[in-house]
C-alpha atoms as a PDB file:
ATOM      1  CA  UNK A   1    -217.551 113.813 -91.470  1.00  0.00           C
ATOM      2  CA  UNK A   2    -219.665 110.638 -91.111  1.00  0.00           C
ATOM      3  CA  UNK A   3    -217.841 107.458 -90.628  1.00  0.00           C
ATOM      4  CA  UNK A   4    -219.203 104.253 -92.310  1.00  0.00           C
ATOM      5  CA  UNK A   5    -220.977 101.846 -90.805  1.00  0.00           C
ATOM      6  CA  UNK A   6    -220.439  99.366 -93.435  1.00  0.00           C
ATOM      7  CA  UNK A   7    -217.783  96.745 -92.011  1.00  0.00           C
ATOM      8  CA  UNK A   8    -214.387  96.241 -94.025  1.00  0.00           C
ATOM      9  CA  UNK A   9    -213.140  93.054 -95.873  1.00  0.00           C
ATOM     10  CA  UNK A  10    -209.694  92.535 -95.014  1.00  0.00           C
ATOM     11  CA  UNK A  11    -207.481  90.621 -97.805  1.00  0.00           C
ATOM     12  CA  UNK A  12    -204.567  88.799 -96.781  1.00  0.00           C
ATOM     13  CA  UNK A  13    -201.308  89.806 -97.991  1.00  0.00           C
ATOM     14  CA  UNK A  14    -198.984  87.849-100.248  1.00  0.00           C
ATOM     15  CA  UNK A  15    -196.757  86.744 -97.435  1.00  0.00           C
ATOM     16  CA  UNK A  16    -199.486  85.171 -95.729  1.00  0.00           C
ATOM     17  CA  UNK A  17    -200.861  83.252 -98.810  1.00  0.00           C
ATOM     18  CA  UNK A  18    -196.986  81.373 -99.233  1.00  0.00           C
ATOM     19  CA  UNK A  19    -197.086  80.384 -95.569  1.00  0.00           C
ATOM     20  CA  UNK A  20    -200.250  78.973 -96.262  1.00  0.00           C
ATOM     21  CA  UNK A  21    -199.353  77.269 -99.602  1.00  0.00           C
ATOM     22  CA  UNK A  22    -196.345  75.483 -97.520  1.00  0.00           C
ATOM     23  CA  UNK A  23    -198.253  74.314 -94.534  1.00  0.00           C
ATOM     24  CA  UNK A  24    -200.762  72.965 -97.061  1.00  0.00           C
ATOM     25  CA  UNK A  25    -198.236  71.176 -98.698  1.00  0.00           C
ATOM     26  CA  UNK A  26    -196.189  69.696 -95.960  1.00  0.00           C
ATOM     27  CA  UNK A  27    -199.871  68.327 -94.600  1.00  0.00           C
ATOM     28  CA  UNK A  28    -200.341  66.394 -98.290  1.00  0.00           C
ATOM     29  CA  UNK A  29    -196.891  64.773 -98.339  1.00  0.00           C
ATOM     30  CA  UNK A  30    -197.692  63.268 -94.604  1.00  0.00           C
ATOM     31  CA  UNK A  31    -200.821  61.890 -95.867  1.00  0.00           C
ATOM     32  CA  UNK A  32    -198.997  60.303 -98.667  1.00  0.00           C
ATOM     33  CA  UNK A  33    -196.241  58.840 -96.529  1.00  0.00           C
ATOM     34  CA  UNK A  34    -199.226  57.742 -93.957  1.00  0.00           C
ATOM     35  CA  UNK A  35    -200.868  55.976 -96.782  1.00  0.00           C
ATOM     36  CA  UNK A  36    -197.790  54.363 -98.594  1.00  0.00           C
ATOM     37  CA  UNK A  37    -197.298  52.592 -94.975  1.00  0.00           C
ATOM     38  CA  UNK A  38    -200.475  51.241 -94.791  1.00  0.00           C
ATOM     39  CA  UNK A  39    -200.046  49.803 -98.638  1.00  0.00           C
ATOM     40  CA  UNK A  40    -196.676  47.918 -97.306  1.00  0.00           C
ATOM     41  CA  UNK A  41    -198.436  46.607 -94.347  1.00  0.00           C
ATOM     42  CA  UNK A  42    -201.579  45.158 -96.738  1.00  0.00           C
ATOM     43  CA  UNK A  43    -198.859  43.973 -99.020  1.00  0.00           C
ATOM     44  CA  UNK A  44    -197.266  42.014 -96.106  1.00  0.00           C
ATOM     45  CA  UNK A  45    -200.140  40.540 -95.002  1.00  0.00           C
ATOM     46  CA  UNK A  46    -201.273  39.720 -98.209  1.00  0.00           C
ATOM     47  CA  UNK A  47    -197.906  37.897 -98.898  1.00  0.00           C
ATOM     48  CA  UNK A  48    -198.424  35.629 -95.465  1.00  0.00           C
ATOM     49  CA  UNK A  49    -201.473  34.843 -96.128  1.00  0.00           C
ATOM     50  CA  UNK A  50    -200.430  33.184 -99.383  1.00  0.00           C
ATOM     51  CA  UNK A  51    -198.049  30.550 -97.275  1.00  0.00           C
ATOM     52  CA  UNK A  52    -199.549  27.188 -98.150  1.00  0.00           C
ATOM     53  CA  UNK A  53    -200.236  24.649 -95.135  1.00  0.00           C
ATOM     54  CA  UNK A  54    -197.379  22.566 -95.971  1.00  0.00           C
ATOM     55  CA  UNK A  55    -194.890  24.828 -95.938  1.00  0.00           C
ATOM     56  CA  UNK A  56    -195.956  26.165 -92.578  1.00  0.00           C
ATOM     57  CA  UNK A  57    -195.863  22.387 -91.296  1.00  0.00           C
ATOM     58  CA  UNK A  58    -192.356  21.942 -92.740  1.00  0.00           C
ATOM     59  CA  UNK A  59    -190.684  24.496 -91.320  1.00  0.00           C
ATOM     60  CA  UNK A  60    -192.286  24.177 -88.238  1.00  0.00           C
ATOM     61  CA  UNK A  61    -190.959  20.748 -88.302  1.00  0.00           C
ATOM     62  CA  UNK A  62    -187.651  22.124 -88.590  1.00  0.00           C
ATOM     63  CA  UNK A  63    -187.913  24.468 -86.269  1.00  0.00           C
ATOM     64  CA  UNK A  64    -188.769  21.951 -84.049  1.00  0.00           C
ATOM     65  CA  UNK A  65    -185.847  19.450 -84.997  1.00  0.00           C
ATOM     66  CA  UNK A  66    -183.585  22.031 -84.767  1.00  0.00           C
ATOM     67  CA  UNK A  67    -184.982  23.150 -81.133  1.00  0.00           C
ATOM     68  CA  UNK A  68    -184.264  19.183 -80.272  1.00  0.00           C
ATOM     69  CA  UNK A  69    -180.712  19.362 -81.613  1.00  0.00           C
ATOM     70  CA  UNK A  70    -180.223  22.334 -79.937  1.00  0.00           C
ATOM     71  CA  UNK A  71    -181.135  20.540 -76.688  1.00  0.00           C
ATOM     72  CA  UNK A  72    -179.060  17.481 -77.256  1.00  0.00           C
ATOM     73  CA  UNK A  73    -175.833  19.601 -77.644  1.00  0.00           C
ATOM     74  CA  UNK A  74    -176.493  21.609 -74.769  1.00  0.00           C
ATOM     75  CA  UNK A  75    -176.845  18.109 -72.827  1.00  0.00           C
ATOM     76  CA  UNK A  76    -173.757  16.616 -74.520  1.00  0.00           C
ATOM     77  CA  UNK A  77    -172.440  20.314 -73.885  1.00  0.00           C
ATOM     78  CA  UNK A  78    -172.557  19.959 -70.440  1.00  0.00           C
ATOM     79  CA  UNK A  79    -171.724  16.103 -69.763  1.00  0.00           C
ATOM     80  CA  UNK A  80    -168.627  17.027 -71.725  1.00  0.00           C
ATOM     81  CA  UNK A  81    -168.100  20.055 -69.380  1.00  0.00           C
ATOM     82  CA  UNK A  82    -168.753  17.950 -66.238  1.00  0.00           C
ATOM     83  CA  UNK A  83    -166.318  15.468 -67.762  1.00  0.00           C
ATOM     84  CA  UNK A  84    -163.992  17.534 -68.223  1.00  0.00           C
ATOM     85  CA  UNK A  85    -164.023  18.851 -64.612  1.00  0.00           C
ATOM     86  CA  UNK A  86    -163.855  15.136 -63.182  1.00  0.00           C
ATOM     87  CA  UNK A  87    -160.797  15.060 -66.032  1.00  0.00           C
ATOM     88  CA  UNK A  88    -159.117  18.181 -64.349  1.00  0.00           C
ATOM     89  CA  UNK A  89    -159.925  16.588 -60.924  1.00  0.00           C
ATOM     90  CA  UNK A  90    -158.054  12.931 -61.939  1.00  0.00           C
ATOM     91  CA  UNK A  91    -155.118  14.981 -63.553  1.00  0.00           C
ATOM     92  CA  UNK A  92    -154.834  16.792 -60.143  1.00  0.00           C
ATOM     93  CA  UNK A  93    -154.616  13.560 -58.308  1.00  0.00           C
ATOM     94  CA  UNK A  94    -152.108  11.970 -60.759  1.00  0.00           C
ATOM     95  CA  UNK A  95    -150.214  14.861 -60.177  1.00  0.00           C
ATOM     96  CA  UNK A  96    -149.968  14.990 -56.693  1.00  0.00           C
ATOM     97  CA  UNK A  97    -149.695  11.105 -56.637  1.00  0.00           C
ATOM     98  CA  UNK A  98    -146.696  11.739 -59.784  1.00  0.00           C
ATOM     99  CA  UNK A  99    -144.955  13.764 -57.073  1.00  0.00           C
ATOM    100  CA  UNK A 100    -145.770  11.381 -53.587  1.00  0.00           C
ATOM    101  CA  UNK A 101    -143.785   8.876 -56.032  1.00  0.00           C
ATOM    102  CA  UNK A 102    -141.115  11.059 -57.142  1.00  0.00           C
ATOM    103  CA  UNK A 103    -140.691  12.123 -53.167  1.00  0.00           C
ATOM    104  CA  UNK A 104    -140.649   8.421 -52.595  1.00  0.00           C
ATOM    105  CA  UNK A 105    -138.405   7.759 -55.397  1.00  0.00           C
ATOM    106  CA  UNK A 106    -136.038  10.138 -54.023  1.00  0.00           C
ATOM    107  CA  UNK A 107    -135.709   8.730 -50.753  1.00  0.00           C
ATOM    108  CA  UNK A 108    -135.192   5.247 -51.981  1.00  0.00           C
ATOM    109  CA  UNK A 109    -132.338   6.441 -53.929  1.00  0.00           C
ATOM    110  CA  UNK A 110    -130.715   8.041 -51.019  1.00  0.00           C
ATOM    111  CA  UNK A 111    -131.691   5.016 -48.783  1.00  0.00           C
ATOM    112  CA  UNK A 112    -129.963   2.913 -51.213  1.00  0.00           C
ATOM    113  CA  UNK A 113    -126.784   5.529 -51.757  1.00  0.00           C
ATOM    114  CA  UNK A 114    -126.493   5.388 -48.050  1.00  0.00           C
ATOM    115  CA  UNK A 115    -126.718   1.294 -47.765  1.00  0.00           C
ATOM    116  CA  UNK A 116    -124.028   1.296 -50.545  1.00  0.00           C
ATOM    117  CA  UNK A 117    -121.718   3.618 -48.719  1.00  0.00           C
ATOM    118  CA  UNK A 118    -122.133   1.216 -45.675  1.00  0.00           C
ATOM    119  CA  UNK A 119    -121.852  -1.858 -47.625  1.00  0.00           C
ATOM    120  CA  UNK A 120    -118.239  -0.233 -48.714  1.00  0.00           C
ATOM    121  CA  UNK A 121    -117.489   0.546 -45.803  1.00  0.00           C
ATOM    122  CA  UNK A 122    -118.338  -3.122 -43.988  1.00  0.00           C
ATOM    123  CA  UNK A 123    -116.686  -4.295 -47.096  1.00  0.00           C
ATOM    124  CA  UNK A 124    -113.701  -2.158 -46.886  1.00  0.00           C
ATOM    125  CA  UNK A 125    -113.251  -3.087 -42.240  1.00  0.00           C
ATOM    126  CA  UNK A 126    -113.834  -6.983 -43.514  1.00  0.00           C
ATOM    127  CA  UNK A 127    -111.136  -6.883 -45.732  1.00  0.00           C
ATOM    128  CA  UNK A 128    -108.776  -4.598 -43.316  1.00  0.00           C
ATOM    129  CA  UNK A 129    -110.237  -7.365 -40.397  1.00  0.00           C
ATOM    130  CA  UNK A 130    -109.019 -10.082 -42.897  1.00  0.00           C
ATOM    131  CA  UNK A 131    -105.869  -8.564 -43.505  1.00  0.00           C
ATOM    132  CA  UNK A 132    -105.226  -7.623 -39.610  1.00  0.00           C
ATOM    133  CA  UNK A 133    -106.281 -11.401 -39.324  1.00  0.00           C
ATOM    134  CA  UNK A 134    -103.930 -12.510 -41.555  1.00  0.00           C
ATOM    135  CA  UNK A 135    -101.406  -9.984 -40.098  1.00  0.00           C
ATOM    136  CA  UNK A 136    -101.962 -11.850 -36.614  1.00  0.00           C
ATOM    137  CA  UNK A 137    -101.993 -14.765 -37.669  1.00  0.00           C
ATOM    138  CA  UNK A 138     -98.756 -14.678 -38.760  1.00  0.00           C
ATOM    139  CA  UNK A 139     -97.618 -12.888 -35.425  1.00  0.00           C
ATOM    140  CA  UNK A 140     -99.032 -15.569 -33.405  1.00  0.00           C
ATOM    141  CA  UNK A 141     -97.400 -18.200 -35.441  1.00  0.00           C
ATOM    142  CA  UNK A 142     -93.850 -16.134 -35.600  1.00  0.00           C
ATOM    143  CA  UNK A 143     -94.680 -16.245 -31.306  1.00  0.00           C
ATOM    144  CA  UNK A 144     -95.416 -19.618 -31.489  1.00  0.00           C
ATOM    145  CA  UNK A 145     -92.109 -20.270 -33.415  1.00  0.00           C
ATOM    146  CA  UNK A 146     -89.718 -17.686 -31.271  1.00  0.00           C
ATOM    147  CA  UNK A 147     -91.399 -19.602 -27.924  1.00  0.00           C
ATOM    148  CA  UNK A 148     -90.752 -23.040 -29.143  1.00  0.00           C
ATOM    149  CA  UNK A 149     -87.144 -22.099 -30.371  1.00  0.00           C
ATOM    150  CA  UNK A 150     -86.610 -20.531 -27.043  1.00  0.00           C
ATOM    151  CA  UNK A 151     -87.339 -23.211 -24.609  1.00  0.00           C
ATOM    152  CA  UNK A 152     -85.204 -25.259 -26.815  1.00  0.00           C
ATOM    153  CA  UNK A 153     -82.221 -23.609 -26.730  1.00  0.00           C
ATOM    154  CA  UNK A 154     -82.192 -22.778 -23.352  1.00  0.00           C
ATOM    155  CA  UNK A 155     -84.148 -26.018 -22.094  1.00  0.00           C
ATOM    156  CA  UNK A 156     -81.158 -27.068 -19.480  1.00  0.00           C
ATOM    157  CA  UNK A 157     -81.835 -22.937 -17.664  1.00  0.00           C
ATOM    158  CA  UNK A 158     -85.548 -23.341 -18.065  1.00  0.00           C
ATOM    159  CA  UNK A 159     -85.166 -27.033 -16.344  1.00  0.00           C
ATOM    160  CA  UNK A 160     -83.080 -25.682 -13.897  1.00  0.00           C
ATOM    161  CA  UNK A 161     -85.611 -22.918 -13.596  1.00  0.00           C
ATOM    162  CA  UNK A 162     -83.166 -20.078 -13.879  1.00  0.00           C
ATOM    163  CA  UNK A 163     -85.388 -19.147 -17.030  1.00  0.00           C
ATOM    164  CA  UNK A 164     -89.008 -19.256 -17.243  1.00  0.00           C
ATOM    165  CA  UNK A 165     -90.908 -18.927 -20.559  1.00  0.00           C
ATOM    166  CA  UNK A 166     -94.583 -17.935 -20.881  1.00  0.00           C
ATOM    167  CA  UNK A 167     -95.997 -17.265 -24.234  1.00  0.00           C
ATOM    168  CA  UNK A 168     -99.088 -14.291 -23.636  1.00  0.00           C
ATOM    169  CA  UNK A 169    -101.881 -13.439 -25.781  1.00  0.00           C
ATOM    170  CA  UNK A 170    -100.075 -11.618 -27.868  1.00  0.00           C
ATOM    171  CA  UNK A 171     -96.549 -11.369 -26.918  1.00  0.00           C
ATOM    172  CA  UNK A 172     -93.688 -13.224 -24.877  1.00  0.00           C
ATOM    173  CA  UNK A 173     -91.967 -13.411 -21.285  1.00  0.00           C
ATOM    174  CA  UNK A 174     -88.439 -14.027 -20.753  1.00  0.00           C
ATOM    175  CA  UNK A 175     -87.637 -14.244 -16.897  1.00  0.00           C
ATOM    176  CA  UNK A 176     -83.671 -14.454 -16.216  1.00  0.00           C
ATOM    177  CA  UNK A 177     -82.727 -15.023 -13.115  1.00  0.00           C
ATOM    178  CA  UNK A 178     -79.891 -12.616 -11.438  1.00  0.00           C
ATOM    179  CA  UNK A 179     -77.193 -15.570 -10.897  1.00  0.00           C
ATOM    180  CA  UNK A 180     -77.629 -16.914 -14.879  1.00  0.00           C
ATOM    181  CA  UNK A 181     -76.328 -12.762 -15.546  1.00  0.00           C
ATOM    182  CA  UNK A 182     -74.761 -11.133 -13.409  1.00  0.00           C
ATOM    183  CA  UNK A 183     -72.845 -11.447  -9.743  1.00  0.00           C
ATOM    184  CA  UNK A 184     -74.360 -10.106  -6.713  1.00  0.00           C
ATOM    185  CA  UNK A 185     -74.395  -5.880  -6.759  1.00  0.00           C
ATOM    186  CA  UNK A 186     -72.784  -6.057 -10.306  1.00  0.00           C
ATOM    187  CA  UNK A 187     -73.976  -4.971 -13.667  1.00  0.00           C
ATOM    188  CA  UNK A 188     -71.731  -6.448 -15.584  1.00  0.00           C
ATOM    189  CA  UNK A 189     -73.209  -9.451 -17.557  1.00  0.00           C
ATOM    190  CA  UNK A 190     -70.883 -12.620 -17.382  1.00  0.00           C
ATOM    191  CA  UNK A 191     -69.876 -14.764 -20.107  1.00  0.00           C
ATOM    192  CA  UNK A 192     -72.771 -17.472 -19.559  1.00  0.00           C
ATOM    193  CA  UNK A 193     -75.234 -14.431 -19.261  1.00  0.00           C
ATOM    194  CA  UNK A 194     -73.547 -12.934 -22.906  1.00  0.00           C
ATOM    195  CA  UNK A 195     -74.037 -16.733 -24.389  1.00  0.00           C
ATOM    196  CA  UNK A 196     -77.885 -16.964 -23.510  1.00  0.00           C
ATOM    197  CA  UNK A 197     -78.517 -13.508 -24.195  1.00  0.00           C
ATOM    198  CA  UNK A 198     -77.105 -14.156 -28.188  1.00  0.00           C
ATOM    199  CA  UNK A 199     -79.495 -16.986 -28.071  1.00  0.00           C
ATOM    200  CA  UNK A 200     -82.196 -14.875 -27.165  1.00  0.00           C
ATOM    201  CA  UNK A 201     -81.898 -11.924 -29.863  1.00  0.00           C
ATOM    202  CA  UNK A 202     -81.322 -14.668 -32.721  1.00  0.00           C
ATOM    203  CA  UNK A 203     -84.622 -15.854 -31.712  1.00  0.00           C
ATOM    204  CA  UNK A 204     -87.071 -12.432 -30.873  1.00  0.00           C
ATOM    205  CA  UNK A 205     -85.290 -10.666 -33.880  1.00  0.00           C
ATOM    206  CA  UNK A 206     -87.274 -11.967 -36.439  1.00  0.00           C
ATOM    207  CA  UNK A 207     -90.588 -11.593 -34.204  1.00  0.00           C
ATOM    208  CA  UNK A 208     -91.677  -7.785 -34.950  1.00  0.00           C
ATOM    209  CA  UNK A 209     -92.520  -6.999 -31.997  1.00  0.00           C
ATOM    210  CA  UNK A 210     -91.085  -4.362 -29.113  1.00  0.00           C
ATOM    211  CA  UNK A 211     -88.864  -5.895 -26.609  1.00  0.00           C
ATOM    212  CA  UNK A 212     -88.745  -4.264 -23.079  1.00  0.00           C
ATOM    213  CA  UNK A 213     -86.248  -5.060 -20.955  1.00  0.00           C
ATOM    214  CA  UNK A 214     -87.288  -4.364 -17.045  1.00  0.00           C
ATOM    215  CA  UNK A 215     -84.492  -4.409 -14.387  1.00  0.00           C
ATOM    216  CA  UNK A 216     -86.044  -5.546 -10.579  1.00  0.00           C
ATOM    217  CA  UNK A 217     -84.201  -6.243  -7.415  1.00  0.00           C
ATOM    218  CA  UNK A 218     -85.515  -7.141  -4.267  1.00  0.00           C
ATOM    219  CA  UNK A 219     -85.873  -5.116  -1.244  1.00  0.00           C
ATOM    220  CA  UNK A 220     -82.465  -4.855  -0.068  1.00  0.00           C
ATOM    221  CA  UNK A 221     -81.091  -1.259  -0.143  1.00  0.00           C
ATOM    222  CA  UNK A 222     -77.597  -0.963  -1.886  1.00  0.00           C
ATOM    223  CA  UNK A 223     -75.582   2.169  -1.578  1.00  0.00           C
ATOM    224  CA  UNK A 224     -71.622   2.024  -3.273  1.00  0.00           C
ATOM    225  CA  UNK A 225     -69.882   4.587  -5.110  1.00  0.00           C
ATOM    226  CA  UNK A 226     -71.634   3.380  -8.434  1.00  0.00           C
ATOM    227  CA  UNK A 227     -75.262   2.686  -7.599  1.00  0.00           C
ATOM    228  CA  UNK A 228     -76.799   4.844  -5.010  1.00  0.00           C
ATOM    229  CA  UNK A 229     -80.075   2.774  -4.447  1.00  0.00           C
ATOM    230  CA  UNK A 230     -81.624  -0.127  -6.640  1.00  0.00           C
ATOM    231  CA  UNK A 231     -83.557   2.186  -8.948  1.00  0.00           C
ATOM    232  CA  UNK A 232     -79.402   2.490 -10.515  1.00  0.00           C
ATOM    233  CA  UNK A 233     -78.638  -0.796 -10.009  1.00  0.00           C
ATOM    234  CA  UNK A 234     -81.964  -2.259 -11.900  1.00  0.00           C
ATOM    235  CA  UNK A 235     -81.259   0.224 -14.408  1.00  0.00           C
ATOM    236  CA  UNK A 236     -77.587  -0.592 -15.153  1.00  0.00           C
ATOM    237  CA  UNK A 237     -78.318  -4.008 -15.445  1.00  0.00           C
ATOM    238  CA  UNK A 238     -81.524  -3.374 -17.612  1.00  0.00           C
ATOM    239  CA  UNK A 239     -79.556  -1.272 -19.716  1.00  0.00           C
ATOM    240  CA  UNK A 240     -76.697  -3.610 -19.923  1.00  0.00           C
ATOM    241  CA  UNK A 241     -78.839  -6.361 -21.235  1.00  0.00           C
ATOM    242  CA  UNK A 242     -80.531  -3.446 -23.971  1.00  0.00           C
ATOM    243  CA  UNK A 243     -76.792  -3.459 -25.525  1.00  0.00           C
ATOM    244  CA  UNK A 244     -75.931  -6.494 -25.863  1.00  0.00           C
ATOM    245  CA  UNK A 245     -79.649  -7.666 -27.404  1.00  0.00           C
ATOM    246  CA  UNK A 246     -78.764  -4.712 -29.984  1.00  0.00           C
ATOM    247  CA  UNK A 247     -75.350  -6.379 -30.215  1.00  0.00           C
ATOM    248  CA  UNK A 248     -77.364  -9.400 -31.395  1.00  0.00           C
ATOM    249  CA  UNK A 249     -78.783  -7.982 -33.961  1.00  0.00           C
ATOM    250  CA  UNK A 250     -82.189  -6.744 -32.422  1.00  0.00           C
ATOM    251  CA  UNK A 251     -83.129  -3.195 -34.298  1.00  0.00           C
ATOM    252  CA  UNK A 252     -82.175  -1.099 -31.285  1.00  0.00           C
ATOM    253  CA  UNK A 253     -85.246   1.292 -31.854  1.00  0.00           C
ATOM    254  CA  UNK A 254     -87.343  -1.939 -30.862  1.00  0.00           C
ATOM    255  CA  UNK A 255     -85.379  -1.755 -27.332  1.00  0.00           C
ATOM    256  CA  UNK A 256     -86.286  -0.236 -24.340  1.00  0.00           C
ATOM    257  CA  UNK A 257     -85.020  -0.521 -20.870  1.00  0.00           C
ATOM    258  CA  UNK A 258     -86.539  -0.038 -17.810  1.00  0.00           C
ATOM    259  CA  UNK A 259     -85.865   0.335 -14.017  1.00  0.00           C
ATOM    260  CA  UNK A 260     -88.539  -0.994 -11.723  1.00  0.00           C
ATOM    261  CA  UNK A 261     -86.347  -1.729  -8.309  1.00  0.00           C
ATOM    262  CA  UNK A 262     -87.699  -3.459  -5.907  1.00  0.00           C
ATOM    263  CA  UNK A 263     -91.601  -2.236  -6.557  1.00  0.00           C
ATOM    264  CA  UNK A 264     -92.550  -4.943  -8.929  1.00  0.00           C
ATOM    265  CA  UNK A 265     -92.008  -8.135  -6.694  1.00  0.00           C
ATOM    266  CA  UNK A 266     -93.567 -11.518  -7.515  1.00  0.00           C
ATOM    267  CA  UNK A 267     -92.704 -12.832  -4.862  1.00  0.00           C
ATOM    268  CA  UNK A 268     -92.334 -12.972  -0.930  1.00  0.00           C
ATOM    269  CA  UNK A 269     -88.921 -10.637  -0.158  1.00  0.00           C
ATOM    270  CA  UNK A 270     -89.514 -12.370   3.592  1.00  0.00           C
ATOM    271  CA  UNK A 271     -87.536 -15.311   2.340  1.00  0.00           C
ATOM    272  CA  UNK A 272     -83.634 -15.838   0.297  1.00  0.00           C
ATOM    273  CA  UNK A 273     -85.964 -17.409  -2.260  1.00  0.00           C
ATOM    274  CA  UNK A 274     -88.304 -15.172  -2.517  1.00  0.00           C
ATOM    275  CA  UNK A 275     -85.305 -12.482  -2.631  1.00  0.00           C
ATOM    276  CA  UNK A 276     -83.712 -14.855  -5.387  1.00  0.00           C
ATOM    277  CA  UNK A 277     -86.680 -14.554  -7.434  1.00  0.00           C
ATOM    278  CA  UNK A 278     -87.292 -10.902  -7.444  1.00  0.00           C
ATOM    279  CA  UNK A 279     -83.390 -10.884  -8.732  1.00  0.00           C
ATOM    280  CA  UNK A 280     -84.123 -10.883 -12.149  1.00  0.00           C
ATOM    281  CA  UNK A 281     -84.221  -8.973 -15.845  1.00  0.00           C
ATOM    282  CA  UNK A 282     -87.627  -9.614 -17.329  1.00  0.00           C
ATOM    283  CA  UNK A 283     -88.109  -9.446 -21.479  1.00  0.00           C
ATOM    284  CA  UNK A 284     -90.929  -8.629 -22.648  1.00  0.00           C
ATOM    285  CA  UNK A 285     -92.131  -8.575 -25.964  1.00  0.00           C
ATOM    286  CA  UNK A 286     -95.575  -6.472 -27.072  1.00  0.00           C
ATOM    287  CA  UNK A 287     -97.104  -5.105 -30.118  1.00  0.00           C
ATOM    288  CA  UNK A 288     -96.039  -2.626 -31.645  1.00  0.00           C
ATOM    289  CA  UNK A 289     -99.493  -0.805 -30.965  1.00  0.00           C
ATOM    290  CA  UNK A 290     -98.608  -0.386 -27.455  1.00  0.00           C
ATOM    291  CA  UNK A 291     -96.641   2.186 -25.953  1.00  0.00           C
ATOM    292  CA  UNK A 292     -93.631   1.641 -23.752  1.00  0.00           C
ATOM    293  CA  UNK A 293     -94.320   1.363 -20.219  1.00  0.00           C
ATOM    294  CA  UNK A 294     -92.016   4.595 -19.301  1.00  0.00           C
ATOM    295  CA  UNK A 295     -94.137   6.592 -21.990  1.00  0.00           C
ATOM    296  CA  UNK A 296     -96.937   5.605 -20.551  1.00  0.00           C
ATOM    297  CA  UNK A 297     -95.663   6.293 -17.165  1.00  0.00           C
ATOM    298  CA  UNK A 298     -95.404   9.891 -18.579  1.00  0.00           C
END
């Protein structure tokens, strides 16, 4: 069989003709939405270019001002930060001049705690110098007194100078010769030695004072059935003396005796008088301060 040679007209099918519809459809709305844009934008510039001169001028003005005022509080911004910062720096200083002050402060307060305690303590040596003073004072005078009374009860021995008298710095010195007490190599005070002996501890008893009593000989040995050398002999008779000052009424914890022999001379055992003189009980009155001569011996 013999083909055609007529060509064929293809139809589309229904499928084909919705796709077409759509695309056709979505291409309209696009050129609506195109077109409503450009109506805004003609509306827009229509509405600007209905401003009026003045108004433009105005708010330019303002814009302006408000550009200026804008300016003038950033300025003011700024001096008030920089014054603030040289406010920060000043408060710094005050501080650390606040606490220089209160360091200062401090140690003027212990400066003057410390030059109170030593004003109350100058205060407080015055007054115990005053009363020590005073204290001496009276000593002295009780010395004075004791001394005075002394030499005149016993001014025919101290004439005769069997007794010799010296007033120290701050005591008294009774020297008794050996013949006004006692007989040669004895230790037994006589009568006349008893009576000036009373006289002397009704005097010094009042006088508070310590009263030594030193036994020296001179340097000739002894040796009897009682006293073995002079240390015994000195002793004896210092001891002798101690009793009967007690006797007198002389607080016998005041008393002390002491044996010196013949090693405390004053003077020249090459002659009888020096020998006589070196004979002798000495009395000795010191403070109370002091310590006996045999403790400090020890």
């Amino acid at each position: 069989m013999r083909r055609s040679s007529t060509p064929c007209l293809l139809l589309p099918s229904r499928a084909s003709r919705a796709a077409g519809r759509r695309a056709a459809g979505r291409q309209a709305s696009a050129r609506l939405r195109l077109a409503a844009r450009f109506a805004c934008a003609a509306a827009l510039l229509t509405a600007a270019g209905c401003v009026t001169r003045g108004t433009f001028d105005r708010v330019e003005g303002e814009r302006d001002a408000l550009a200026a005022d804008k300016r003038r509080l950033e300025e003011r911004v700024r001096m008030l930060e920089a014054s603030t910062e040289s406010l920060d720096a000043e408060r710094v200083k005050l501080i650390e001049e606040m606490e220089g002050l209160r360091q200062a402060h401090d140690a003027l307060d212990s400066d003057v705690k410390k030059l109170r305690k030593a004003e109350a303590e100058l205060t407080q040596n015055l007054n115990q110098r005053d009363q020590e003073l005073a204290s001496r004072t009276q000593e002295v005078d009780k010395l004075k007194s004791t001394y005075e009374g002394l030499v005149s009860d016993l001014e025919s021995e101290v004439s005769a100078g069997q007794i010799a008298i010296q007033q120290l710095r701050d005591g008294l010195r009774v020297d008794l010769q050996e013949d006004v007490l006692f007989a040669s190599g004895s230790a037994e005070v006589n009568a006349r030695g008893q009576a000036v002996l009373g006289k002397v501890a009704e005097r010094v008893k009042s006088v508070p004072h310590r009263v030594e009593v030193g036994g020296h000989t001179d340097d000739v040995p002894i040796h009897t059935a009682r006293f073995a050398s002079n240390w015994e002999l000195a002793s004896a008779r210092a001891t002798g003396v101690v009793r009967i000052l007690a006797k007198g009424g002389i607080d016998s914890s005041r008393l002390s005796a002491v044996s010196f022999a013949e090693f405390a001379p004053v003077a020249d055992n090459g002659t009888p008088q020096g020998r006589a003189r070196n004979r002798r009980i000495e009395i000795l009155l010191k403070p109370v301060a002091e310590q006996p001569a045999a403790a400090a011996a020890r």
